[in-house]
Protein backbone atom coordinates (compact mmCIF):
# COMPACT_ATOMS: atom_id res chain seq x y z
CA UNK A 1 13.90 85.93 -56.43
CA UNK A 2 14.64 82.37 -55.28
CA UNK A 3 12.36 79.45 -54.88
CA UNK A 4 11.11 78.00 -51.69
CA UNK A 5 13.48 74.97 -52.11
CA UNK A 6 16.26 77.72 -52.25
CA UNK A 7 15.29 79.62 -49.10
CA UNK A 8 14.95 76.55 -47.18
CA UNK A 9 18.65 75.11 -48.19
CA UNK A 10 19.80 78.35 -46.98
CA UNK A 11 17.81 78.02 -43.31
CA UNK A 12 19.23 74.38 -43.15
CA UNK A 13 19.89 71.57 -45.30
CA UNK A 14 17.73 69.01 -43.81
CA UNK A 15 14.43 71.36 -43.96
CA UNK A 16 13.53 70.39 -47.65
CA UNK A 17 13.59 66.84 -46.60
CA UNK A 18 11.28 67.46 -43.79
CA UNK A 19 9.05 70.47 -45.49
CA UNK A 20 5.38 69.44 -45.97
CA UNK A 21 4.27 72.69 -47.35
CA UNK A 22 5.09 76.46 -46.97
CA UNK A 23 2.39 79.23 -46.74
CA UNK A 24 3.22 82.72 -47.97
CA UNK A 25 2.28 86.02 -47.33
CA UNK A 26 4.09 88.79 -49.87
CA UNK A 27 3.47 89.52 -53.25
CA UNK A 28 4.21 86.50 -55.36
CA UNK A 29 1.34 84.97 -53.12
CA UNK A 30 -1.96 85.21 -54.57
CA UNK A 31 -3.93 85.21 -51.68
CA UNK A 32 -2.99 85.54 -47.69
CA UNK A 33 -1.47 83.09 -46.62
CA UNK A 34 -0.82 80.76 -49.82
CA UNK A 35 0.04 76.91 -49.62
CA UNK A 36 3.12 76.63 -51.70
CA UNK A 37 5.61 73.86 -52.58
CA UNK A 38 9.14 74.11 -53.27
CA UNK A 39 9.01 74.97 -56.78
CA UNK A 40 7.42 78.41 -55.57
CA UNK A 41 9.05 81.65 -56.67
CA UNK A 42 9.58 84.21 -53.78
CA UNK A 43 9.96 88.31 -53.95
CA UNK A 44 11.57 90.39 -51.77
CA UNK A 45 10.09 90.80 -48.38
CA UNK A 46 7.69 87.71 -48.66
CA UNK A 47 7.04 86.36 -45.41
CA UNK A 48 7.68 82.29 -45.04
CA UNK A 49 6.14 79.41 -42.48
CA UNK A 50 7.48 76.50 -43.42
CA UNK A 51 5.17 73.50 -42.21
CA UNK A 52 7.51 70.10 -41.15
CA UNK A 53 6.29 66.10 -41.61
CA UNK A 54 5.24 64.94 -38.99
CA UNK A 55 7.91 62.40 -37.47
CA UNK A 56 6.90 58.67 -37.53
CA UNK A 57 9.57 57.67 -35.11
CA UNK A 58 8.45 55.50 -32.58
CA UNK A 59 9.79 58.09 -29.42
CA UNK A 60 7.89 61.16 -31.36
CA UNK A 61 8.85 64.45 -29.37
CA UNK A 62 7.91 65.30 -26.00
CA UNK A 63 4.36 64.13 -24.49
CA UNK A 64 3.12 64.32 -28.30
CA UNK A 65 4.51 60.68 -28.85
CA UNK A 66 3.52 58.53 -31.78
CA UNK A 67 3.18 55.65 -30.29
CA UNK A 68 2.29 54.70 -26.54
CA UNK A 69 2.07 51.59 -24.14
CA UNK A 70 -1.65 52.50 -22.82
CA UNK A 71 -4.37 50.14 -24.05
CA UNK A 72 -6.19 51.12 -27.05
CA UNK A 73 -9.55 51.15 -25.36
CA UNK A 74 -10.55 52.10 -21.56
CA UNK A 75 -12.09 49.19 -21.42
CA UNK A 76 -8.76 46.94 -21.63
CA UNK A 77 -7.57 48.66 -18.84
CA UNK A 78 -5.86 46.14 -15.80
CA UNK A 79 -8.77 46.30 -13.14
CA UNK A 80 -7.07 47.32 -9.84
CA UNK A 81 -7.69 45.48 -6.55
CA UNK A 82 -10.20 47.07 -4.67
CA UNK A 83 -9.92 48.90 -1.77
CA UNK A 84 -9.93 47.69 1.77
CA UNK A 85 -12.57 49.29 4.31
């Protein structure tokens, strides 16, 4: 069997730098699912979720953004004009 460091190399070589931890289900796990790190030894048929960092860029991904140009607080919100009647 190979380690958990080994299997991700093998998915893509950037994955061990962004693994957090891996949970396995298979018979070197212990119990269902298992939080493992990379030193873990895998079997054959083990199943593997490998669980990324999250990113600390300021753009983030999608509407899930780190960072964002909205006040804190609701209550530092611009007050709007109000309407006319």
């Amino acid at each position: 069997g190979c380690t958990v460091e080994d299997f991700c190399n093998h998915v893509h070589r950037t994955l061990v730098k962004d693994m957090k931890y891996a949970l396995v289900w298979g018979r070197s796990a212990r119990h269902y699912p298992q939080h493992c790190g990379l030193a873990h030894r895998l079997e054959d048929e083990d199943v593997v979720q490998i669980v990324k960092k999250k990113e600390t860029e300021e753009g983030g991904r999608g509407r899930f953004k780190a960072h964002s140009n909205a006040p804190a607080r609701i209550a530092d919100r611009e007050k709007k004009a109000p309407l006319k009647q």
